[in-house]
N, C-alpha and C. Protein backbone atom coordinates (compact mmCIF):
# COMPACT_ATOMS: atom_id res chain seq x y z
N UNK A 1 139.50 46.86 126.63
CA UNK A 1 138.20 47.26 127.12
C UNK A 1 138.22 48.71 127.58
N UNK A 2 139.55 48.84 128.66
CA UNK A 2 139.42 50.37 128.90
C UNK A 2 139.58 51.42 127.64
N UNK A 3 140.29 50.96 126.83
CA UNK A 3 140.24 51.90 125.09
C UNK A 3 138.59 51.84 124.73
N UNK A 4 137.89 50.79 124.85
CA UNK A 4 137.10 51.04 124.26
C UNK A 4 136.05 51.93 124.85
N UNK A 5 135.99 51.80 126.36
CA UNK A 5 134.93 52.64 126.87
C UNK A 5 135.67 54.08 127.11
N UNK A 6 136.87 54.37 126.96
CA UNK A 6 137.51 55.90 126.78
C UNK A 6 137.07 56.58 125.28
N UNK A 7 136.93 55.37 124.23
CA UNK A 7 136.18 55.61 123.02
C UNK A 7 134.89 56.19 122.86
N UNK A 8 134.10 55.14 123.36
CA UNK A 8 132.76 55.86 123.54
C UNK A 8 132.40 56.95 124.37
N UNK A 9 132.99 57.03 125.46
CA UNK A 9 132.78 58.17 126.10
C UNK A 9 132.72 59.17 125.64
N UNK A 10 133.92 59.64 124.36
CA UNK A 10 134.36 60.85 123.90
C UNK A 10 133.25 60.51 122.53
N UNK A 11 133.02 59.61 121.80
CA UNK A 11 132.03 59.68 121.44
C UNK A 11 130.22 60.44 121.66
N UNK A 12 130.43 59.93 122.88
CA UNK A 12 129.21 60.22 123.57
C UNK A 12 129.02 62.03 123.96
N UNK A 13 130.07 62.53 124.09
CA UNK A 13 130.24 63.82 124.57
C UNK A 13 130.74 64.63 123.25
N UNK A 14 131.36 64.46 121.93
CA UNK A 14 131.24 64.70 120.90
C UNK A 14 129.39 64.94 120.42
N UNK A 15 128.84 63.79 120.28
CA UNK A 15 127.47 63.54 120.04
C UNK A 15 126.65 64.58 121.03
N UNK A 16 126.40 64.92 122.16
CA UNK A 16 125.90 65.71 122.55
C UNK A 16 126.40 67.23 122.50
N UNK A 17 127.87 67.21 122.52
CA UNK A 17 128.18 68.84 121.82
C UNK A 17 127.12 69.12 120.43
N UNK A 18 127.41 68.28 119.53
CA UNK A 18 126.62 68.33 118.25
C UNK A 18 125.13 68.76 118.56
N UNK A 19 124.68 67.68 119.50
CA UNK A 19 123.05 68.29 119.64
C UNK A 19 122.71 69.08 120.13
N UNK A 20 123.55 69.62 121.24
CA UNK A 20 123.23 71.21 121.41
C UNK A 20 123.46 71.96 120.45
N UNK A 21 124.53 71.89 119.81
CA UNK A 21 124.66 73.13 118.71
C UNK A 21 123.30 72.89 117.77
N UNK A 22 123.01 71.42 117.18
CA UNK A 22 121.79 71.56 116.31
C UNK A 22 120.54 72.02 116.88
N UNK A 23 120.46 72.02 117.92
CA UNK A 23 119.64 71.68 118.72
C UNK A 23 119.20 74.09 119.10
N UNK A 24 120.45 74.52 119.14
CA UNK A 24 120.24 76.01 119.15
C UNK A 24 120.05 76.23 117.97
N UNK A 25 120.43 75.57 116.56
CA UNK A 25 120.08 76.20 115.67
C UNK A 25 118.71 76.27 115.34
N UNK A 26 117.92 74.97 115.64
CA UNK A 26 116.64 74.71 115.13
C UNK A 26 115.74 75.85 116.31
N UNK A 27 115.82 75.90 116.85
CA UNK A 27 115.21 76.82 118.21
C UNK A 27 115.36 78.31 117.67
N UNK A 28 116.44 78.66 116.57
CA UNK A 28 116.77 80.20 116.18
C UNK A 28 115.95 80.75 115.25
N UNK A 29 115.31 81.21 115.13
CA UNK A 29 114.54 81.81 113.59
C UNK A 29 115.32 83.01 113.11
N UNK A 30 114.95 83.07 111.85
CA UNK A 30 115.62 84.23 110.99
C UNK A 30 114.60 84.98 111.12
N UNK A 31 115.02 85.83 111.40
CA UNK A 31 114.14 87.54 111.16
C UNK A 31 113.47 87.64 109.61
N UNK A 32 112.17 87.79 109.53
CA UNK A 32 111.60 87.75 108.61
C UNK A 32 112.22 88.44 107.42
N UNK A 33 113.28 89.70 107.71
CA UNK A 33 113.80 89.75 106.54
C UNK A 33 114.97 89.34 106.17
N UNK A 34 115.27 88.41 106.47
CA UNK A 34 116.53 87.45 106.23
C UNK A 34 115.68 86.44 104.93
N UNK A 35 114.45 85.97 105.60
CA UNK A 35 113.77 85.34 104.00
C UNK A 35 112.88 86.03 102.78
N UNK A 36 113.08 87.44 102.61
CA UNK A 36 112.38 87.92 101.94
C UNK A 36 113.57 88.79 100.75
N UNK A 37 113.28 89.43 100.09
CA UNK A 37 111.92 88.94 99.43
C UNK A 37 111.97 87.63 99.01
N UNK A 38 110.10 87.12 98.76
CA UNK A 38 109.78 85.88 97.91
C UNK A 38 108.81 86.05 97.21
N UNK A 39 108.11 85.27 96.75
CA UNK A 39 107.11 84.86 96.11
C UNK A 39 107.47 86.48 94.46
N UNK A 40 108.66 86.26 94.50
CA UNK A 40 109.01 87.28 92.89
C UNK A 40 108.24 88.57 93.22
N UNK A 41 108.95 89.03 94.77
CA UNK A 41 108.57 90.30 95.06
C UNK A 41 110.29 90.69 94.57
N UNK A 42 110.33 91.82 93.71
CA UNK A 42 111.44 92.51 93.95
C UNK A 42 112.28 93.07 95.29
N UNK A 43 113.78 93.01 95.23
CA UNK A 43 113.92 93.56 96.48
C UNK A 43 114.59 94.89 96.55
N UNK A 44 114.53 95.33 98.30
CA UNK A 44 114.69 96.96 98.12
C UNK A 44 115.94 97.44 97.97
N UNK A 45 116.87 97.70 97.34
CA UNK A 45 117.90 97.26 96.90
C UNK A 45 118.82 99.02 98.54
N UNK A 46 117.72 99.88 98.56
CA UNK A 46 118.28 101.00 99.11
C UNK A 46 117.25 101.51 100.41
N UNK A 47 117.05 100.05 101.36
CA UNK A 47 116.04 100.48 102.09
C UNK A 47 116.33 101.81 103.28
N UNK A 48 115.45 101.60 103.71
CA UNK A 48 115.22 103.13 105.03
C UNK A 48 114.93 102.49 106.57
N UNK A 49 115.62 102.30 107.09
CA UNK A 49 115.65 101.98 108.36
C UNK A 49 114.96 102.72 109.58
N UNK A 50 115.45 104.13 109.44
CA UNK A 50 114.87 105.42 109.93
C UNK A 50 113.38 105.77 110.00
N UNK A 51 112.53 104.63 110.40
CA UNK A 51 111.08 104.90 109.82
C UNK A 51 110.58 105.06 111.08
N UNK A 52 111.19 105.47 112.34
CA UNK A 52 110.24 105.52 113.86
C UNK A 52 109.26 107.10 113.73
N UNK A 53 109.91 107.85 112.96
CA UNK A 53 109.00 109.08 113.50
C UNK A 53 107.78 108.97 112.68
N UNK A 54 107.84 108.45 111.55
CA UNK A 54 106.94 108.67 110.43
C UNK A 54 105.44 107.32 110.87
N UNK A 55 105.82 106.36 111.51
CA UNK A 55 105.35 105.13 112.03
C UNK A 55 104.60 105.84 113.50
N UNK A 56 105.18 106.79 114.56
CA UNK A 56 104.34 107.61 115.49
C UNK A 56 103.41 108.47 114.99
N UNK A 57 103.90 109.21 113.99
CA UNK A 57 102.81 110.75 113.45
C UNK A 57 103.56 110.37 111.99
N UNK A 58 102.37 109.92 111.01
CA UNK A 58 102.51 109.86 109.73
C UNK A 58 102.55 111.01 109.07
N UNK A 59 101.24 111.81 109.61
CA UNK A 59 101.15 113.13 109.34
C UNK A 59 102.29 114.05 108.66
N UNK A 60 103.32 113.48 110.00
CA UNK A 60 105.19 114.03 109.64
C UNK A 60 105.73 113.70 108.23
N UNK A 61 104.85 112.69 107.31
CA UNK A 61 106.04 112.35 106.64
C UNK A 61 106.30 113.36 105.57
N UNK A 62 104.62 114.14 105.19
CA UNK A 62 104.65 114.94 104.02
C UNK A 62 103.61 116.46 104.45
N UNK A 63 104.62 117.40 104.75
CA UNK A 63 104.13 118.87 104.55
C UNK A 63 103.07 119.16 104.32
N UNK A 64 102.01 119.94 105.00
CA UNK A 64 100.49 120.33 104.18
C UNK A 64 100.53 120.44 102.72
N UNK A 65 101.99 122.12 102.72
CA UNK A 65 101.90 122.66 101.85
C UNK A 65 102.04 121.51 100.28
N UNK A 66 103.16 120.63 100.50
CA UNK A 66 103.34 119.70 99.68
C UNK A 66 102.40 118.91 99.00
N UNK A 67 101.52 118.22 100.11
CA UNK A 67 100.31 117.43 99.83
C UNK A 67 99.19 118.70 99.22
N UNK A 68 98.64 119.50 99.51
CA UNK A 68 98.43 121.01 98.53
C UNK A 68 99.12 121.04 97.25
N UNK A 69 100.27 120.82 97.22
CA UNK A 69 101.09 121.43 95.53
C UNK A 69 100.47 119.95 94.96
N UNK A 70 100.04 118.83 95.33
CA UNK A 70 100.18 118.04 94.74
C UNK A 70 98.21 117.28 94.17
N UNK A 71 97.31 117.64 95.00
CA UNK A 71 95.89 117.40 94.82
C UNK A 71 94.96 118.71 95.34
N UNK A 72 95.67 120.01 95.91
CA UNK A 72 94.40 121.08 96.14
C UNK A 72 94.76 121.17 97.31
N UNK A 73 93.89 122.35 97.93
CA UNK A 73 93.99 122.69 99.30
C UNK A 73 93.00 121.91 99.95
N UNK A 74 93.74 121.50 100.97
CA UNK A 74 93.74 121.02 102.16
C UNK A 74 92.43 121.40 103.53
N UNK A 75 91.35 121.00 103.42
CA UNK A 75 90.76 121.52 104.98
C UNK A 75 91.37 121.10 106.11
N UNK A 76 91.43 120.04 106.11
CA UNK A 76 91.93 119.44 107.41
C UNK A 76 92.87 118.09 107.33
N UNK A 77 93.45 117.59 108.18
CA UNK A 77 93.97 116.36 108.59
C UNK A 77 93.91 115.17 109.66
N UNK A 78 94.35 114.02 109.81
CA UNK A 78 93.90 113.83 110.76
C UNK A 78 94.76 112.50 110.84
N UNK A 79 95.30 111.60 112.10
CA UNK A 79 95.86 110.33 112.04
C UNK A 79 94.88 109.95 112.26
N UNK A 80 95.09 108.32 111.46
CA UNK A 80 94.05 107.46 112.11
C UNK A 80 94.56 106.05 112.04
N UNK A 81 94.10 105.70 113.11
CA UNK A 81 94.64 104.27 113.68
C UNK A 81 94.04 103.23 113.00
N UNK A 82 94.83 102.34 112.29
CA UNK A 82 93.98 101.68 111.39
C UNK A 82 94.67 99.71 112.37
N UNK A 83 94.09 98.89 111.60
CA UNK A 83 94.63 97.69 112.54
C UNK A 83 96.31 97.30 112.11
N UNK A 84 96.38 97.95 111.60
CA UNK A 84 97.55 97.49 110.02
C UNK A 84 99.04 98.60 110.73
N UNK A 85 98.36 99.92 111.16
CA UNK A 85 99.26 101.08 111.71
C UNK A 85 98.61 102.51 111.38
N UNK A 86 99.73 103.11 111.95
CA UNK A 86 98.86 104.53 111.49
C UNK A 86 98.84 105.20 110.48
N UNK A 87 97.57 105.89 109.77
CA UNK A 87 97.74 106.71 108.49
C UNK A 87 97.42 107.77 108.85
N UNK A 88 97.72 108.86 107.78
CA UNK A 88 97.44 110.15 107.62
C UNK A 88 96.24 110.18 106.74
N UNK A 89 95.21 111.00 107.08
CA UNK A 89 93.91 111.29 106.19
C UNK A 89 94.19 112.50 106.13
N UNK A 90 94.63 112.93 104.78
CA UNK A 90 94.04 114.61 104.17
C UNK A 90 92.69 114.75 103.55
N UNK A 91 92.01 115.81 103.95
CA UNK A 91 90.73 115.97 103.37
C UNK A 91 90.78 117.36 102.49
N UNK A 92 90.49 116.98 101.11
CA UNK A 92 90.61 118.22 100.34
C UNK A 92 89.45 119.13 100.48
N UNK A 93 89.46 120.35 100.36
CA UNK A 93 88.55 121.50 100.03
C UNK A 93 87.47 121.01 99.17
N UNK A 94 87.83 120.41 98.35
CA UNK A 94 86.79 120.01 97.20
C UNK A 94 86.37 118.04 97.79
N UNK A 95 85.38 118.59 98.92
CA UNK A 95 85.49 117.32 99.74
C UNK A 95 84.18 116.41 98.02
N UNK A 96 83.74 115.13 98.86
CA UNK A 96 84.51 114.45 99.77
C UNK A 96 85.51 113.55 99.39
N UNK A 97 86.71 114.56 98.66
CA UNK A 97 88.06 113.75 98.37
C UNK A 97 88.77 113.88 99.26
N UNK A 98 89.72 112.72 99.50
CA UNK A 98 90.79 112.33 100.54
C UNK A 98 91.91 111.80 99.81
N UNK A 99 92.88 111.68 100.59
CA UNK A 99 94.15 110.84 100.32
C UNK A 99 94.48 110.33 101.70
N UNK A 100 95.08 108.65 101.85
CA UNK A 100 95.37 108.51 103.36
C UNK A 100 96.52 107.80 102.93
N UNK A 101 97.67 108.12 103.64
CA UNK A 101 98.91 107.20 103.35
C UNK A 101 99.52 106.91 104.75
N UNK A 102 100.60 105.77 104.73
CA UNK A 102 101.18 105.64 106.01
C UNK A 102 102.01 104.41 105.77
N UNK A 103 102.53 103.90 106.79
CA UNK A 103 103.52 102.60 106.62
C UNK A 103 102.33 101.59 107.04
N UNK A 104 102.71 100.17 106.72
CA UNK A 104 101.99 98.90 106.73
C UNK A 104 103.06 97.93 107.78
N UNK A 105 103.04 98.98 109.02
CA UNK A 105 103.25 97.98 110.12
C UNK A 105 102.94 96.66 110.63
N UNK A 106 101.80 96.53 110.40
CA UNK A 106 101.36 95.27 110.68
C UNK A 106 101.52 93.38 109.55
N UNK A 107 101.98 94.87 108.54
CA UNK A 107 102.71 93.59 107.21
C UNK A 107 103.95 93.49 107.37
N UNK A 108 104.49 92.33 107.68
CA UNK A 108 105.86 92.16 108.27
C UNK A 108 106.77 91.68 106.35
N UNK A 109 105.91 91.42 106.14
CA UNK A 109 106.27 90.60 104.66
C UNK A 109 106.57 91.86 103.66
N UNK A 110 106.03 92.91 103.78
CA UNK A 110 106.11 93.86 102.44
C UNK A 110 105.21 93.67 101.13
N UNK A 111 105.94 94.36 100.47
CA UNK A 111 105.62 93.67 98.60
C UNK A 111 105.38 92.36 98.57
N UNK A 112 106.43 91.27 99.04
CA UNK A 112 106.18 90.19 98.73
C UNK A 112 105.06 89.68 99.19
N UNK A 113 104.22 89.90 100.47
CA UNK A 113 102.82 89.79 100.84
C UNK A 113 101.61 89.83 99.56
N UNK A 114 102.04 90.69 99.42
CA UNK A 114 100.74 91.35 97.86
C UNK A 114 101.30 90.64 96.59
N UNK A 115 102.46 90.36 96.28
CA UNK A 115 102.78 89.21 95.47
C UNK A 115 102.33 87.82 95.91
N UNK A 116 102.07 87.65 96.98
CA UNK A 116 102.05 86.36 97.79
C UNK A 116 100.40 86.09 97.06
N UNK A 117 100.07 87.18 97.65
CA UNK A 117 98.20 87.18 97.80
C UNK A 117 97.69 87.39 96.26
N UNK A 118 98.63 87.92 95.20
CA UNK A 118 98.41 87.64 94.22
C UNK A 118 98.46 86.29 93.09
N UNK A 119 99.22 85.57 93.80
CA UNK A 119 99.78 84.76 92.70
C UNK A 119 98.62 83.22 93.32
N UNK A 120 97.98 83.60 94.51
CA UNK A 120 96.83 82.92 95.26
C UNK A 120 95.83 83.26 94.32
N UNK A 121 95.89 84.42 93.39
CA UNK A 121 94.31 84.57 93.51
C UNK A 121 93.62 85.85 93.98
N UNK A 122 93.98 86.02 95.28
CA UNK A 122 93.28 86.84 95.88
C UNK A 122 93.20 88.62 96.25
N UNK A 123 94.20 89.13 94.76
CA UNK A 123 93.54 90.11 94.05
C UNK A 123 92.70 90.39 92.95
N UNK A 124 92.03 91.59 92.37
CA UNK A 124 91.49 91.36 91.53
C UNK A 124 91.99 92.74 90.57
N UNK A 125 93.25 93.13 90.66
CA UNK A 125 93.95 94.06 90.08
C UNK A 125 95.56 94.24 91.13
N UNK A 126 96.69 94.29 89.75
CA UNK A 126 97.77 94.20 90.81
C UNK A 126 98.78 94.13 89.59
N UNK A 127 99.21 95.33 89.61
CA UNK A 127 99.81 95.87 88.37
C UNK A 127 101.61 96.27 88.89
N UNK A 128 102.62 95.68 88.81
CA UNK A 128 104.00 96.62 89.34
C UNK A 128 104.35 97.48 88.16
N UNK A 129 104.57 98.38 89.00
CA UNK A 129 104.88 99.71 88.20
C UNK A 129 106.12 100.08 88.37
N UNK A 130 106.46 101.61 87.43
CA UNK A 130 108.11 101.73 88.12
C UNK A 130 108.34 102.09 89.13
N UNK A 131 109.82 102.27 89.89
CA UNK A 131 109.95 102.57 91.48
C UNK A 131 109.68 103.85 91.41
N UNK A 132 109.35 104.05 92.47
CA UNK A 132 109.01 105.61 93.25
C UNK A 132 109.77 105.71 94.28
N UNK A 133 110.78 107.00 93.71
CA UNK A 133 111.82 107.44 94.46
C UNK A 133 112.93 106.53 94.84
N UNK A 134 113.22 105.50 93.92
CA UNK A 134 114.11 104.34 93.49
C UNK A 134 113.60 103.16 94.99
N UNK A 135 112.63 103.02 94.63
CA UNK A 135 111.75 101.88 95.62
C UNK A 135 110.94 101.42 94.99
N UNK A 136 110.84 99.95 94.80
CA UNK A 136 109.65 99.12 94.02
C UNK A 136 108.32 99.15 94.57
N UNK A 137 107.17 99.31 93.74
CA UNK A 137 105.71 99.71 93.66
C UNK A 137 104.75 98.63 93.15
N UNK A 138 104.09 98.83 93.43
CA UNK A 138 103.06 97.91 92.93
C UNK A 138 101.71 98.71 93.47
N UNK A 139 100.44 98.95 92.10
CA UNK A 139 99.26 99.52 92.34
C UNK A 139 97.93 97.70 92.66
N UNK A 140 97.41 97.30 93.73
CA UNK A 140 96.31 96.60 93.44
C UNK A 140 95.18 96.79 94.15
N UNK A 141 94.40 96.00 94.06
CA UNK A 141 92.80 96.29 94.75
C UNK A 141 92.33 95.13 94.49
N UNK A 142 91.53 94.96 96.04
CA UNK A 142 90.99 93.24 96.39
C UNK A 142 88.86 94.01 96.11
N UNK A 143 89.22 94.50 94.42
CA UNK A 143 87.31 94.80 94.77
C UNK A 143 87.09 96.05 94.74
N UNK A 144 87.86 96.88 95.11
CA UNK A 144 87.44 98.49 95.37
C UNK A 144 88.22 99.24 94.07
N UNK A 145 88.07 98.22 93.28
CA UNK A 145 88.62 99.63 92.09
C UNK A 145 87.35 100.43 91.39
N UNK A 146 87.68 101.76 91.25
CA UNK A 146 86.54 102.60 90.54
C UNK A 146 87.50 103.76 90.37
N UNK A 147 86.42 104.84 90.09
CA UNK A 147 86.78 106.19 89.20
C UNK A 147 87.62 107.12 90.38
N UNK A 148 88.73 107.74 90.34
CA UNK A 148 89.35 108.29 91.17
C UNK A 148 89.68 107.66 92.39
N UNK A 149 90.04 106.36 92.24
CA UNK A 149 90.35 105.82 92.96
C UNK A 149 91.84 104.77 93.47
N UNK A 150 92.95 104.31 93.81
CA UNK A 150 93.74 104.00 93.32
C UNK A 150 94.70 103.46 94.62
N UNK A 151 95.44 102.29 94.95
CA UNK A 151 95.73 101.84 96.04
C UNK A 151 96.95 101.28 95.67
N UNK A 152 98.45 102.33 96.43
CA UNK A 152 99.49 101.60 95.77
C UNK A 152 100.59 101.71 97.28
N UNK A 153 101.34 100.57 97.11
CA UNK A 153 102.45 100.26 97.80
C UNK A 153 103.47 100.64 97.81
N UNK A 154 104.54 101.29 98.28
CA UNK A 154 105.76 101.07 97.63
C UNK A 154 107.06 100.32 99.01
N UNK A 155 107.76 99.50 98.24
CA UNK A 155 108.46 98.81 99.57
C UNK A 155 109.64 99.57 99.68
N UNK A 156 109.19 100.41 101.08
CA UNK A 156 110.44 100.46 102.17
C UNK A 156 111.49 99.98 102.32
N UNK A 157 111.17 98.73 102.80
CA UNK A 157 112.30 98.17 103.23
C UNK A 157 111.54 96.65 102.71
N UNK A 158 112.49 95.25 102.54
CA UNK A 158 112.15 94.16 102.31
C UNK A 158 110.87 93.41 103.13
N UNK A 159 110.27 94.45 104.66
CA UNK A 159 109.82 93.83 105.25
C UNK A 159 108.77 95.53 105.63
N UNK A 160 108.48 96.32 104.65
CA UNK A 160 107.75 97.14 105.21
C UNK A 160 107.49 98.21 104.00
N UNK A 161 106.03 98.33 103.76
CA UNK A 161 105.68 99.03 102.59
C UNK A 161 104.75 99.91 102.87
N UNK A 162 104.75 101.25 102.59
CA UNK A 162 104.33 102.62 102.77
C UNK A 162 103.06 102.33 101.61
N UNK A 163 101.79 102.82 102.19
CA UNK A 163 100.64 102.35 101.11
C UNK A 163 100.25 104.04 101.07
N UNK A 164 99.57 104.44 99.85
CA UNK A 164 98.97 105.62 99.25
C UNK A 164 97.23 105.29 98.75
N UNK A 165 96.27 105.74 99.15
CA UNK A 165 95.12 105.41 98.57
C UNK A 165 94.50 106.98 98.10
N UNK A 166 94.13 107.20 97.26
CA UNK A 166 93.64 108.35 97.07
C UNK A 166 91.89 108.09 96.79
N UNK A 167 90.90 108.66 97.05
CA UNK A 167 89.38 108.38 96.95
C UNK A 167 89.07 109.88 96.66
N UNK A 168 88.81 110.24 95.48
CA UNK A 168 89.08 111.55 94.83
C UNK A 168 87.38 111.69 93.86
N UNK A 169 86.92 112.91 94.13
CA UNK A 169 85.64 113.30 93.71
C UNK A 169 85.82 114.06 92.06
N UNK A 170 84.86 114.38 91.85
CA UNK A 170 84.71 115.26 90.47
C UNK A 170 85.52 116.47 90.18
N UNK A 171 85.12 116.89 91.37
CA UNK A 171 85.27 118.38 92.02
C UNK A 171 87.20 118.25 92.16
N UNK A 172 87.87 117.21 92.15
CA UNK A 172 89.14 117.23 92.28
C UNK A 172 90.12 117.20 91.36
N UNK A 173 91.34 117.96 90.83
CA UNK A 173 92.08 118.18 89.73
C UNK A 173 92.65 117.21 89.63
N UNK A 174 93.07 115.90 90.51
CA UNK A 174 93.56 114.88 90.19
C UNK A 174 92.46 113.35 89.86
N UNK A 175 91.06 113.60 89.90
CA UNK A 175 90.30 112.44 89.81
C UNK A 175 90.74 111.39 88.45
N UNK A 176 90.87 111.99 87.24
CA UNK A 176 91.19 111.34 86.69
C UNK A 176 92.78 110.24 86.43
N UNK A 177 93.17 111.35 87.14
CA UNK A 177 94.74 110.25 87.55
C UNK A 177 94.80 110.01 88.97
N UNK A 178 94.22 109.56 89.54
CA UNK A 178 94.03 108.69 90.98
C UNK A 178 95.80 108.21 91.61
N UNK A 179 95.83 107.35 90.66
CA UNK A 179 97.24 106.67 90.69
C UNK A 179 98.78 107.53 90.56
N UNK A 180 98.58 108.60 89.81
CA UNK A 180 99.46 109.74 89.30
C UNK A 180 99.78 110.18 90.78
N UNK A 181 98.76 110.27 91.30
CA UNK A 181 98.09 111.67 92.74
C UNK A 181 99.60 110.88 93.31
N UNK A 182 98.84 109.15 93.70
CA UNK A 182 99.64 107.94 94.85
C UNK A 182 100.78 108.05 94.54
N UNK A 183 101.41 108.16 93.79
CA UNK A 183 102.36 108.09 92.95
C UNK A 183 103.59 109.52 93.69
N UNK A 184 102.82 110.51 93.27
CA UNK A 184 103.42 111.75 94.13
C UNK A 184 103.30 112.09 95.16
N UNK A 185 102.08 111.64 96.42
CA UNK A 185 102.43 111.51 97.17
C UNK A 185 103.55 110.60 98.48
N UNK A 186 103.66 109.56 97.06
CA UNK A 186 104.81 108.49 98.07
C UNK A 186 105.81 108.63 97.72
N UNK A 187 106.38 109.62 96.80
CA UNK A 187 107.63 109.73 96.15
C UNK A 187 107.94 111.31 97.13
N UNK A 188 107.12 111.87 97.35
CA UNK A 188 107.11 113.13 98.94
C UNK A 188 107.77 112.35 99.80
N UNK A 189 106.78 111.77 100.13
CA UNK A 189 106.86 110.87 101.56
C UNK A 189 108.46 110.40 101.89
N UNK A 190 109.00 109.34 100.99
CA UNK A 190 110.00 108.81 100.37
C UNK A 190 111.03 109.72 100.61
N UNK A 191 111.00 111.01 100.01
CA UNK A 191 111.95 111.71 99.59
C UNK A 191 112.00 112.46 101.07
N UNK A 192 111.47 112.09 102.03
CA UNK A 192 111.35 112.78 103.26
C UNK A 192 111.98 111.94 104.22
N UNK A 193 111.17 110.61 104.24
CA UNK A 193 111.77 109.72 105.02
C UNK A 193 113.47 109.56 104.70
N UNK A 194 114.30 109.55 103.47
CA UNK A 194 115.26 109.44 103.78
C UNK A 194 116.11 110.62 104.24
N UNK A 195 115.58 111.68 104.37
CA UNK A 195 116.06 112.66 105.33
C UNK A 195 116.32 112.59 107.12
N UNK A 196 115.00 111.64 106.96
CA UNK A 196 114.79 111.22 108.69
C UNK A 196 116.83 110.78 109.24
């Protein structure tokens, strides 16, 4: 009898070691990018970690002069706080064209988000293209596609994607390649941030 209740005892205290340990695991979550990518988002095979200054003042990520070599001179600039994080608005000379780019703070998911929301349905253009600045891209639009116009991603990091929109007039040397514009300005950007 005393074997047997020296048995269970250690039983009993075996069994609860166990459930604490299961018991911390189920309580632990993985950091969202421990499960990403999914939904047949490519992943970032060479991400950028270094993204705090560009995430305070986007503005920082790409040179007047640069954003100039790349759609016209420049009147003005400006951050703007969007719900998502902050972007940079350039306003060209040959208004009322703009370009606004910035990181997608508030998308914890990345690419795979816009793969997610695609394969739902709930784009209505959503094209992957090649990487920019050896980072996977993808151009789509939920509705707002038109003439000089063009809305593209490129993933950062597995859990954070730098968006480019360009809204480009007549009057602008890049209207007809909208996407070309996004394209060079996130491959700037890119080529900046990994300097950070």
């Amino acid at each position: 009898m005393r074997r047997f209740l020296l048995l269970a005892a250690a039983a009993s205290l075996l069994t609860s070691g166990c459930g604490t340990q299961v018991t911390g695991t189920a309580t632990t979550s993985a950091p969202s990018s421990a499960r990403l990518p999914s939904d047949g988002a490519p992943a970032v095979t060479a991400p950028i970690n270094d993204t705090a200054r560009v995430e305070r003042d986007p503005c920082s990520a790409i040179p007047t002069a640069e954003i100039e070599a790349i759609g016209g001179k420049v009147e003005r600039f400006r951050t703007v706080d969007l719900s998502e994080g902050l972007n940079c608005s350039w306003l060209f000379l040959e208004a009322p064209s703009t370009v606004s780019a910035g990181l997608v703070l508030g998308n914890k998911d990345g690419l795979s988000a816009l793969y997610a929301q695609n394969s739902t349905g709930g784009l209505t253009t959503f094209k992957p293209v090649d990487p920019v600045g050896g980072h996977p891209a993808v151009i789509y639009a939920n509705g707002s596609e038109g003439r000089g116009t063009c809305t593209l991603a490129v993933g950062i990091r597995d859990d954070l994607v730098y968006t480019v929109i360009p809204h480009l007039s007549s009057g602008n040397p890049m209207v007809a390649d909208p996407c070309g514009m996004a394209t060079k300005v996130a491959a700037t950007a890119i080529k900046h941030l990994k300097r950070s």
